[in-house]
PDB file of N, CA and C in Angstrom:
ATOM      1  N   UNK A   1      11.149   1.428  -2.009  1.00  0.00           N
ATOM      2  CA  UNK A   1      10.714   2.476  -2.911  1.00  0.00           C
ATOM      3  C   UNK A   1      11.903   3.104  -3.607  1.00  0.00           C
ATOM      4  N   UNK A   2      13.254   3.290  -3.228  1.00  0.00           N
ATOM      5  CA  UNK A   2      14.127   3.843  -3.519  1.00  0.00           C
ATOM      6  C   UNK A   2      15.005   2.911  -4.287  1.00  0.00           C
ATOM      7  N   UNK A   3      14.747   1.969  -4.331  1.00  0.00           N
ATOM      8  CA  UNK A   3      15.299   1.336  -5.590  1.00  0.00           C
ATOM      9  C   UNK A   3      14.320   1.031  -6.925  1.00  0.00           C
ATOM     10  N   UNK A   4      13.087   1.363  -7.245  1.00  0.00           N
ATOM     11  CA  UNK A   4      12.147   1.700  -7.906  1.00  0.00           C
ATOM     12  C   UNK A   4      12.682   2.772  -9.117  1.00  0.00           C
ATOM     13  N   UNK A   5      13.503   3.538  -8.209  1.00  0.00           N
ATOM     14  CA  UNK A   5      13.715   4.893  -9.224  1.00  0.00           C
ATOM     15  C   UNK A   5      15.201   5.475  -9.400  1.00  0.00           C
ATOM     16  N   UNK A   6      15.519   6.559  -9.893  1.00  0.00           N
ATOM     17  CA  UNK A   6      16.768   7.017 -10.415  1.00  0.00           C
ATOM     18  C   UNK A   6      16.949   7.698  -8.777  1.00  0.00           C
ATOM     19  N   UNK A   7      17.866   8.266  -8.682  1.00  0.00           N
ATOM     20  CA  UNK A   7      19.018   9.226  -7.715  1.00  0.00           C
ATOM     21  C   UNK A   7      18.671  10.168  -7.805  1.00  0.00           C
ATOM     22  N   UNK A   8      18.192  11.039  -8.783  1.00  0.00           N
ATOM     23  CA  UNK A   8      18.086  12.086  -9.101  1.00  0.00           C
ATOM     24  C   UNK A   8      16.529  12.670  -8.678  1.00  0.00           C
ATOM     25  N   UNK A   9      15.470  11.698  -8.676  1.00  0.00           N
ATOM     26  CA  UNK A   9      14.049  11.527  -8.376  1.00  0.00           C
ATOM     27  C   UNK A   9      13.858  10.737  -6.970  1.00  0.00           C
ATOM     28  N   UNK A  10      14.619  10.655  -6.061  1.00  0.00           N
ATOM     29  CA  UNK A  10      14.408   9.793  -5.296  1.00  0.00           C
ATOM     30  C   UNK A  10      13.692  10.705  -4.041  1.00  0.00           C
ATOM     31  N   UNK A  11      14.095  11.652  -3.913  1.00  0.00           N
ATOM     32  CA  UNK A  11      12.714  13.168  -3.082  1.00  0.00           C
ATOM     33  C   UNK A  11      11.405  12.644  -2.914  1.00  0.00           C
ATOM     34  N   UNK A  12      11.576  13.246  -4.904  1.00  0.00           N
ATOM     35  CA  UNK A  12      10.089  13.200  -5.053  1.00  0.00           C
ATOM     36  C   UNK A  12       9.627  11.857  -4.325  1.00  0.00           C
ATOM     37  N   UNK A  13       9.958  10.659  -4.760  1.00  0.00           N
ATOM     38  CA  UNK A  13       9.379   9.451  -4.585  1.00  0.00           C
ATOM     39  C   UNK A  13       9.176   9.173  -3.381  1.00  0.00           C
ATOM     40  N   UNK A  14      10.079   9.844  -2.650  1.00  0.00           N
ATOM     41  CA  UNK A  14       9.764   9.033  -1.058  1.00  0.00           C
ATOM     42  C   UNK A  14       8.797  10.367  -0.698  1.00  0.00           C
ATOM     43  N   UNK A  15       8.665  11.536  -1.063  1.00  0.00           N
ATOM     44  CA  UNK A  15       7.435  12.171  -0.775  1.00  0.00           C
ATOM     45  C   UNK A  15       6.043  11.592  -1.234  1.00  0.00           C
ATOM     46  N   UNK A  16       6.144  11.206  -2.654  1.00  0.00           N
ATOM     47  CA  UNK A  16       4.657  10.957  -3.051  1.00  0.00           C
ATOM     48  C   UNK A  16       4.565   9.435  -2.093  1.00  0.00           C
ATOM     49  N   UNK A  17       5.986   8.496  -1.410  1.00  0.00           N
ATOM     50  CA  UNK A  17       5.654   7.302  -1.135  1.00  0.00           C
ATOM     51  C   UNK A  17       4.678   7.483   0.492  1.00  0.00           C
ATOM     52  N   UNK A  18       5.270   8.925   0.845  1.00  0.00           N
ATOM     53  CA  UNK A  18       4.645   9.074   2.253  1.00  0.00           C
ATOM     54  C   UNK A  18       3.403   9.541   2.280  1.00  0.00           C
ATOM     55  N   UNK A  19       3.282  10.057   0.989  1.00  0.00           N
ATOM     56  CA  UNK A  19       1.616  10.542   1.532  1.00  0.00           C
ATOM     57  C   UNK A  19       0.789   9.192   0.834  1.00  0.00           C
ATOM     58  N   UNK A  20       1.200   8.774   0.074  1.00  0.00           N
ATOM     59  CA  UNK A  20       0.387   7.543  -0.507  1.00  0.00           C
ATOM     60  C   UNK A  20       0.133   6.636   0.700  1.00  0.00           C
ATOM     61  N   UNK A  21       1.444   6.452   1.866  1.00  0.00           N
ATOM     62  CA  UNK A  21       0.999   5.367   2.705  1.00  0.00           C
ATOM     63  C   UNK A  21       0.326   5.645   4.033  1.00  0.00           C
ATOM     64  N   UNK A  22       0.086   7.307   3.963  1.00  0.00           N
ATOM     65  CA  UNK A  22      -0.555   8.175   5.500  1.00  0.00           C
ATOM     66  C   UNK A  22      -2.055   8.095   4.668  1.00  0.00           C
ATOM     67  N   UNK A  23      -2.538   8.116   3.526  1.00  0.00           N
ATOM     68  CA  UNK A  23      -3.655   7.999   2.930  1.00  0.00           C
ATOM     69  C   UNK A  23      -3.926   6.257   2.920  1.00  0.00           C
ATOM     70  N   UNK A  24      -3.392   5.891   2.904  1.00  0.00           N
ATOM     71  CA  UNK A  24      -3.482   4.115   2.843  1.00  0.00           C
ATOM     72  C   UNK A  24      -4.060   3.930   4.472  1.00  0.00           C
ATOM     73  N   UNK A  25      -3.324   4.355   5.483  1.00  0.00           N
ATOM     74  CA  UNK A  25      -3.229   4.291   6.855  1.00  0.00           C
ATOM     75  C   UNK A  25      -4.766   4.814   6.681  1.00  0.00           C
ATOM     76  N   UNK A  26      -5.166   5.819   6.411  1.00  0.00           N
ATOM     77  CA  UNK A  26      -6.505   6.256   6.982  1.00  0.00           C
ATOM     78  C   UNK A  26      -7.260   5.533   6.737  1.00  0.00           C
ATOM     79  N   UNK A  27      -7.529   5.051   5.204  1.00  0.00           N
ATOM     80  CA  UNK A  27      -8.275   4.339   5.076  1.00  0.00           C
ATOM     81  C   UNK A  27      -8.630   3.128   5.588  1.00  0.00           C
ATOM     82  N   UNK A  28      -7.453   2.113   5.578  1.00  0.00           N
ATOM     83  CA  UNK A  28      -7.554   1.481   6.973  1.00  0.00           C
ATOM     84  C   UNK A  28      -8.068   1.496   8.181  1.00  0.00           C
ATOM     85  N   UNK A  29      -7.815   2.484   8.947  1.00  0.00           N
ATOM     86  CA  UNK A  29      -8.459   3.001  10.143  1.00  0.00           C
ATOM     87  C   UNK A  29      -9.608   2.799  10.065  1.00  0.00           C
ATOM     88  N   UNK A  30     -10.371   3.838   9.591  1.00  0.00           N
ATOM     89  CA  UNK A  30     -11.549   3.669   8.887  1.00  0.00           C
ATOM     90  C   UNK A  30     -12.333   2.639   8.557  1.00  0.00           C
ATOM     91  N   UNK A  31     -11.678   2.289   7.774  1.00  0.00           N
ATOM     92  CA  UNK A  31     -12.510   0.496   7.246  1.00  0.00           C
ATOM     93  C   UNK A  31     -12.376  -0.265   8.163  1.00  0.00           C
ATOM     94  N   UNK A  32     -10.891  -0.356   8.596  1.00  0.00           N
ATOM     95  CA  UNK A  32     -11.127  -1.792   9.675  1.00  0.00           C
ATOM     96  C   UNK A  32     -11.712  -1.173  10.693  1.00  0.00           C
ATOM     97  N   UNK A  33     -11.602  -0.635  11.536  1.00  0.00           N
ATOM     98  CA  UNK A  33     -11.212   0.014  12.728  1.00  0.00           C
ATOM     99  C   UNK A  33     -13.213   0.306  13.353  1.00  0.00           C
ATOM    100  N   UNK A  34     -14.135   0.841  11.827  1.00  0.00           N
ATOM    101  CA  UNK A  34     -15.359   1.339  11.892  1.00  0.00           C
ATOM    102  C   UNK A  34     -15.860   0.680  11.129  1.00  0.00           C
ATOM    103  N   UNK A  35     -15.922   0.526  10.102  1.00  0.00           N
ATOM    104  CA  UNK A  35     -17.081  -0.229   8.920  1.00  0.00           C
ATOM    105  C   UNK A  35     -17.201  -1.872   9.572  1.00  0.00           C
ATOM    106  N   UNK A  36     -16.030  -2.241   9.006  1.00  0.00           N
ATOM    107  CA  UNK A  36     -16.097  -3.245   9.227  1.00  0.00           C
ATOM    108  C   UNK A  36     -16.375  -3.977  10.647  1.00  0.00           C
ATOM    109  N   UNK A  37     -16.041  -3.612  11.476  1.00  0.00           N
ATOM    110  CA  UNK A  37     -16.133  -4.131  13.023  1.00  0.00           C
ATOM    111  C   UNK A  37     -17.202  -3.660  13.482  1.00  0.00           C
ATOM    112  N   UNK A  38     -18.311  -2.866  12.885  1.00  0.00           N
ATOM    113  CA  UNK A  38     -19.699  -2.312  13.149  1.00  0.00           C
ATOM    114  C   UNK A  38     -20.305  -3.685  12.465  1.00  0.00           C
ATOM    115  N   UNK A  39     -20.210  -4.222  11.624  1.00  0.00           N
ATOM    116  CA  UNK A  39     -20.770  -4.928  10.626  1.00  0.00           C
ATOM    117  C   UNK A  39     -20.460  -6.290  11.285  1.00  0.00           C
ATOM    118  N   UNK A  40     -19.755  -6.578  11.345  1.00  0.00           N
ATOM    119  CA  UNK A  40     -19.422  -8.029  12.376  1.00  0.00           C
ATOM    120  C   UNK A  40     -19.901  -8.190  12.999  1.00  0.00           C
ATOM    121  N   UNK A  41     -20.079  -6.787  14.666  1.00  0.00           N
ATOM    122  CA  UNK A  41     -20.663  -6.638  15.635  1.00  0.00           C
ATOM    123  C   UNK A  41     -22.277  -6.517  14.838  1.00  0.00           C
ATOM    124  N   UNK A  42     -22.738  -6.305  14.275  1.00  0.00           N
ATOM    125  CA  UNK A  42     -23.819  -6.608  13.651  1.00  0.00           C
ATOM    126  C   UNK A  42     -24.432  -7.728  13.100  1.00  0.00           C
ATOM    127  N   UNK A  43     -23.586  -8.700  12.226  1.00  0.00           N
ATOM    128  CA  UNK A  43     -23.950  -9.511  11.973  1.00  0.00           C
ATOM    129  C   UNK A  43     -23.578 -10.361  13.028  1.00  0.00           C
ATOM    130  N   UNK A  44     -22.526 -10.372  13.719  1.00  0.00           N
ATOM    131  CA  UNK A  44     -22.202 -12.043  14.136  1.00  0.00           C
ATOM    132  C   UNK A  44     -22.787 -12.050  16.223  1.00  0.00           C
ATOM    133  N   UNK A  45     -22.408 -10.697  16.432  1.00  0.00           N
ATOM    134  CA  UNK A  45     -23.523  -9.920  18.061  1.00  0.00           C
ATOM    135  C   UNK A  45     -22.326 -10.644  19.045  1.00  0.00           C
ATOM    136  N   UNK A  46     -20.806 -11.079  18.413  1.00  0.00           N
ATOM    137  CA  UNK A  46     -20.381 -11.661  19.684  1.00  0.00           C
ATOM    138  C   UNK A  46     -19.111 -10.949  19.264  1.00  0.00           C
ATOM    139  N   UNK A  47     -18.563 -10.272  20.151  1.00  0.00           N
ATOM    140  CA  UNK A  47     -17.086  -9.222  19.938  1.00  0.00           C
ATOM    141  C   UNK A  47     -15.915  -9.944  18.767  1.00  0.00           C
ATOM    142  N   UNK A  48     -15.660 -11.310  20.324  1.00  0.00           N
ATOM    143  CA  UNK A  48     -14.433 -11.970  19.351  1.00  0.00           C
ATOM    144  C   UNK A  48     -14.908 -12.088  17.987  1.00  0.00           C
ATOM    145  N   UNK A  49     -15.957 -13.045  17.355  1.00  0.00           N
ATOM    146  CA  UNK A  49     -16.163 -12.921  16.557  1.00  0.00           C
ATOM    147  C   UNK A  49     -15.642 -11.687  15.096  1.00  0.00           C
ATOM    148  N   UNK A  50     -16.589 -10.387  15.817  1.00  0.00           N
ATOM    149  CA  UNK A  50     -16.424  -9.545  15.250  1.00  0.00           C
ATOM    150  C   UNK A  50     -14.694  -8.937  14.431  1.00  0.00           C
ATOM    151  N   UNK A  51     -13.635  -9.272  15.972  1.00  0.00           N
ATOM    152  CA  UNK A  51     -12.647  -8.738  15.840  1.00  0.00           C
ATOM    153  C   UNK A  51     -11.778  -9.921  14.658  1.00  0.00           C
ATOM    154  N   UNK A  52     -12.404 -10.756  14.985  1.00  0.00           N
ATOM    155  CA  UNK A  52     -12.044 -11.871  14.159  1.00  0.00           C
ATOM    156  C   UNK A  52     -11.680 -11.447  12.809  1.00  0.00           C
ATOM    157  N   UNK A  53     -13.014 -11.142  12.368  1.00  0.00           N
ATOM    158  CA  UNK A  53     -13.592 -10.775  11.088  1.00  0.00           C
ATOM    159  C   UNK A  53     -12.706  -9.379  10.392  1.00  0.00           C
ATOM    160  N   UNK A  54     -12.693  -8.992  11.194  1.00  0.00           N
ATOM    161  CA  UNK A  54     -11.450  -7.703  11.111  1.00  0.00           C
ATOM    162  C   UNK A  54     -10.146  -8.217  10.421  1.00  0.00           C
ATOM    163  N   UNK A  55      -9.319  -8.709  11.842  1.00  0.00           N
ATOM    164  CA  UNK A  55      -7.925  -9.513  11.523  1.00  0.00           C
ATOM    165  C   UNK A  55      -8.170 -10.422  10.435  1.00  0.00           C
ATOM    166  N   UNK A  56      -9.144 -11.544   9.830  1.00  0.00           N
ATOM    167  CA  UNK A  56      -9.450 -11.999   8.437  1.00  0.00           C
ATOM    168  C   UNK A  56      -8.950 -10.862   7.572  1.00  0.00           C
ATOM    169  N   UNK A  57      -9.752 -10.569   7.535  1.00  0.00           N
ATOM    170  CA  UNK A  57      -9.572  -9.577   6.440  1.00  0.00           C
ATOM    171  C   UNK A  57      -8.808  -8.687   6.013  1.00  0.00           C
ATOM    172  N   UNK A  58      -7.787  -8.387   7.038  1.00  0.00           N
ATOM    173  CA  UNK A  58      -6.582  -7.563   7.237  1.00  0.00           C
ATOM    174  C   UNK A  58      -5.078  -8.538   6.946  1.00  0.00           C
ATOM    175  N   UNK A  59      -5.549  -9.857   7.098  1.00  0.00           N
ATOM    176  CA  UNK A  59      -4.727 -10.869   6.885  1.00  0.00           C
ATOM    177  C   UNK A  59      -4.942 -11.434   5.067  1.00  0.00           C
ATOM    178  N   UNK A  60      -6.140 -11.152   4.595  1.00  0.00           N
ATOM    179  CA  UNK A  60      -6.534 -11.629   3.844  1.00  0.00           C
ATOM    180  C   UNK A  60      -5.650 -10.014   2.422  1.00  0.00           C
ATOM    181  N   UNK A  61      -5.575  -9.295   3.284  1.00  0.00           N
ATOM    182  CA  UNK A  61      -5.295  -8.321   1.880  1.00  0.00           C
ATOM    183  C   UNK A  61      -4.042  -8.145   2.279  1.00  0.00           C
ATOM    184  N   UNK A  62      -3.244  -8.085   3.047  1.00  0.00           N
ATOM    185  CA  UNK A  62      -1.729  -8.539   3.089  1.00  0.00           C
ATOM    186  C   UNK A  62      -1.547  -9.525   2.453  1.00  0.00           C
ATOM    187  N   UNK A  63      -2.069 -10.767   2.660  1.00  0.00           N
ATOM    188  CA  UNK A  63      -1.539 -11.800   1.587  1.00  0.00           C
ATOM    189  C   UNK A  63      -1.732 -11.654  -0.092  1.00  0.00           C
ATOM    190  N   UNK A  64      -2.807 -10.824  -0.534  1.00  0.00           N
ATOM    191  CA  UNK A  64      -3.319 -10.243  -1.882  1.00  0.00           C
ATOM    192  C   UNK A  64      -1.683  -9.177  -2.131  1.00  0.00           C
ATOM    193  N   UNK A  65      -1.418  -8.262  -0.981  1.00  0.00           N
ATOM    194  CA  UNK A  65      -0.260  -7.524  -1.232  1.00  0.00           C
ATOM    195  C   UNK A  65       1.105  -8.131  -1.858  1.00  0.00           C
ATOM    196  N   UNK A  66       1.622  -9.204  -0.675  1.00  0.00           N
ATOM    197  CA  UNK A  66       2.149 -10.072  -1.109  1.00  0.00           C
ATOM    198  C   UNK A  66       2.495 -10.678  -2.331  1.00  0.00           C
ATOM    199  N   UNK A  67       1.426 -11.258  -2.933  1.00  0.00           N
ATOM    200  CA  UNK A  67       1.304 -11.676  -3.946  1.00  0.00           C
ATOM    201  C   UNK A  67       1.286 -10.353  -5.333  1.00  0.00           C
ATOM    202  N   UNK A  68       1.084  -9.685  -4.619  1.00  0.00           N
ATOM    203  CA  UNK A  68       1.032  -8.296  -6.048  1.00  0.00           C
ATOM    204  C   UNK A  68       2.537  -8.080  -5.998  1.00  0.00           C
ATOM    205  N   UNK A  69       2.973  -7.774  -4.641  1.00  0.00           N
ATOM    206  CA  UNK A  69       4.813  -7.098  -4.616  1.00  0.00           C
ATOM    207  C   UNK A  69       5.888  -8.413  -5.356  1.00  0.00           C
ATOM    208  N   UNK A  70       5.142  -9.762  -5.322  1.00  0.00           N
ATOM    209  CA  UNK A  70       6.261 -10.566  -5.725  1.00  0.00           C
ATOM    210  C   UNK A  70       6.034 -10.669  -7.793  1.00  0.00           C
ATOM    211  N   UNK A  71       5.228  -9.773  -8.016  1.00  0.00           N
ATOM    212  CA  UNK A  71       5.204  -9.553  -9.716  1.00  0.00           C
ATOM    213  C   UNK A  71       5.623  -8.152  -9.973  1.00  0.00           C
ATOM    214  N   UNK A  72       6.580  -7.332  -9.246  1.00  0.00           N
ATOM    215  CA  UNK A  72       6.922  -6.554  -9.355  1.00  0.00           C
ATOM    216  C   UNK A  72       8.362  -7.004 -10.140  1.00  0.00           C
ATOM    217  N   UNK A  73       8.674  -6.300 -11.293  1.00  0.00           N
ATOM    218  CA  UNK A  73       9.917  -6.217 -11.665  1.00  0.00           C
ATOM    219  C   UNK A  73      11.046  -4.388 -11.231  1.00  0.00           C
ATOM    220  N   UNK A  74      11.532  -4.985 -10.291  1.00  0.00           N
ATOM    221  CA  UNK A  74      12.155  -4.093  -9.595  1.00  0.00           C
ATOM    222  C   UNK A  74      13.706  -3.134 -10.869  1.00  0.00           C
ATOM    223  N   UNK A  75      14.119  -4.428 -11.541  1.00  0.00           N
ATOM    224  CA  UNK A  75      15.134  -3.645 -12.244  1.00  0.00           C
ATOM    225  C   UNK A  75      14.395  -3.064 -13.898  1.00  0.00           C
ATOM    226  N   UNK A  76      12.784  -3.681 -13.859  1.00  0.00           N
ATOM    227  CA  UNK A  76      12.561  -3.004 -15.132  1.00  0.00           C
ATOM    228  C   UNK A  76      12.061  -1.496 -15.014  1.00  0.00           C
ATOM    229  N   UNK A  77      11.570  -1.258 -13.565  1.00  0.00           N
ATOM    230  CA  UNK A  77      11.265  -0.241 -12.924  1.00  0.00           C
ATOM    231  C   UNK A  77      12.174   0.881 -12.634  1.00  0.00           C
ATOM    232  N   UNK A  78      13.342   0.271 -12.478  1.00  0.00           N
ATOM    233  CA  UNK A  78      14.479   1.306 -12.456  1.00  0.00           C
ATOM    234  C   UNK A  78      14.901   1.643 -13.979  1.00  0.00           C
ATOM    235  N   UNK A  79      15.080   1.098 -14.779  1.00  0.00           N
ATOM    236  CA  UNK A  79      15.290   1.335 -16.132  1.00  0.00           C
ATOM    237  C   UNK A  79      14.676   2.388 -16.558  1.00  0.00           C
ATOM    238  N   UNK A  80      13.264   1.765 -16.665  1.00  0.00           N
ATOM    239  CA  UNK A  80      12.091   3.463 -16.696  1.00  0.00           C
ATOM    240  C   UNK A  80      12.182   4.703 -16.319  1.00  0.00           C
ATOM    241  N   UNK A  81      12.769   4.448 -14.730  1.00  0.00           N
ATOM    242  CA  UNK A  81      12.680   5.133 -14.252  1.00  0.00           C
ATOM    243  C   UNK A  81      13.278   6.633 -14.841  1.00  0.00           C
ATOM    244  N   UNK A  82      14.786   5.695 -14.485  1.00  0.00           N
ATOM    245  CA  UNK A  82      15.877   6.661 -15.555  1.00  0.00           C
ATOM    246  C   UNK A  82      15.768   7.158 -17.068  1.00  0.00           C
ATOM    247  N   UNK A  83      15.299   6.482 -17.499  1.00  0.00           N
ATOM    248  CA  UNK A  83      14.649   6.735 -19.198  1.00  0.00           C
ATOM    249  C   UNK A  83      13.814   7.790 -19.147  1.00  0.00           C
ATOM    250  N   UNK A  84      12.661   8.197 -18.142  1.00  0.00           N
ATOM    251  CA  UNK A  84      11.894   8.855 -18.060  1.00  0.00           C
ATOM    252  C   UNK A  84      12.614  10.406 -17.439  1.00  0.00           C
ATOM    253  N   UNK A  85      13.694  10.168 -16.682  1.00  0.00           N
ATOM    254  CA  UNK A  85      14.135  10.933 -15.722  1.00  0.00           C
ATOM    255  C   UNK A  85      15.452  11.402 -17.332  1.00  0.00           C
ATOM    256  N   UNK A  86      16.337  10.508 -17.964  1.00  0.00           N
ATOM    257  CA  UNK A  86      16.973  11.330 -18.652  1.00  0.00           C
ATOM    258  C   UNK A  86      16.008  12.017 -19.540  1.00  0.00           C
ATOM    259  N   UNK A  87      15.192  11.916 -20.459  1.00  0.00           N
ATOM    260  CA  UNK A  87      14.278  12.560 -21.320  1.00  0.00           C
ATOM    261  C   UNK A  87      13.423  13.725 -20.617  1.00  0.00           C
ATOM    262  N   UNK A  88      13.661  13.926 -19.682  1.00  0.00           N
ATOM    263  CA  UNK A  88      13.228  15.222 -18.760  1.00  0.00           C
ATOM    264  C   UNK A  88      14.468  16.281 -18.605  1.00  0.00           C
ATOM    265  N   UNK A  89      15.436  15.669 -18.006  1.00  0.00           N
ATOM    266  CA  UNK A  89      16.575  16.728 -17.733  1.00  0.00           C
ATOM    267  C   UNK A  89      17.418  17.000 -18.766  1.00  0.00           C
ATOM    268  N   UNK A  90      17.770  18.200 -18.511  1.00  0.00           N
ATOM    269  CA  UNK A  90      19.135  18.005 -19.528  1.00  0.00           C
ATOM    270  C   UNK A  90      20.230  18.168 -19.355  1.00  0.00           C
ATOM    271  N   UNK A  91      20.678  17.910 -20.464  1.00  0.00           N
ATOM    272  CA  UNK A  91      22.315  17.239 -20.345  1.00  0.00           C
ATOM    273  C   UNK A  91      23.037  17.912 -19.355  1.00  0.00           C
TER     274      UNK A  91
END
């Protein structure tokens, strides 16, 4: 995250990065943890199964992550960053 942005903004960022990923975490919880493993145990009536269906799917959007973080342009992001960050402060 901290190479994303300027020196000067790097606070902020790792603040908004922590609550973005304690809100990510819940939801998780949540979904995998209850929705989904109710629904397994529902449809499929045999645990492993169920937990199965969980780890799928938890495996299945890490690899979607993956694939999103490797189209990240990391130094066009910093460019911005600073562009955005000098046109805010001043001199």
């Amino acid at each position: 995250m901290l190479e994303l942005t300027a020196a000067e903004t790097a606070g902020t960022f790792v603040g908004a990065w922590g609550t973005a990923y304690t809100l990510a975490r819940v939801i998780a919880v949540v979904a995998s943890g209850g929705i989904f493993l109710d629904m397994g145990h529902s449809l499929l009536h045999v645990p492993v199964l169920a937990y199965g269906l969980v780890f799928g799917l938890q495996a299945l959007g890490m690899v979607l992550a993956i694939l999103f973080l490797g189209r990240v342009d990391v130094a066009k992001c910093r460019i911005q960053a600073q562009q955005a960050v000098a046109s805010v402060l001043p001199d």
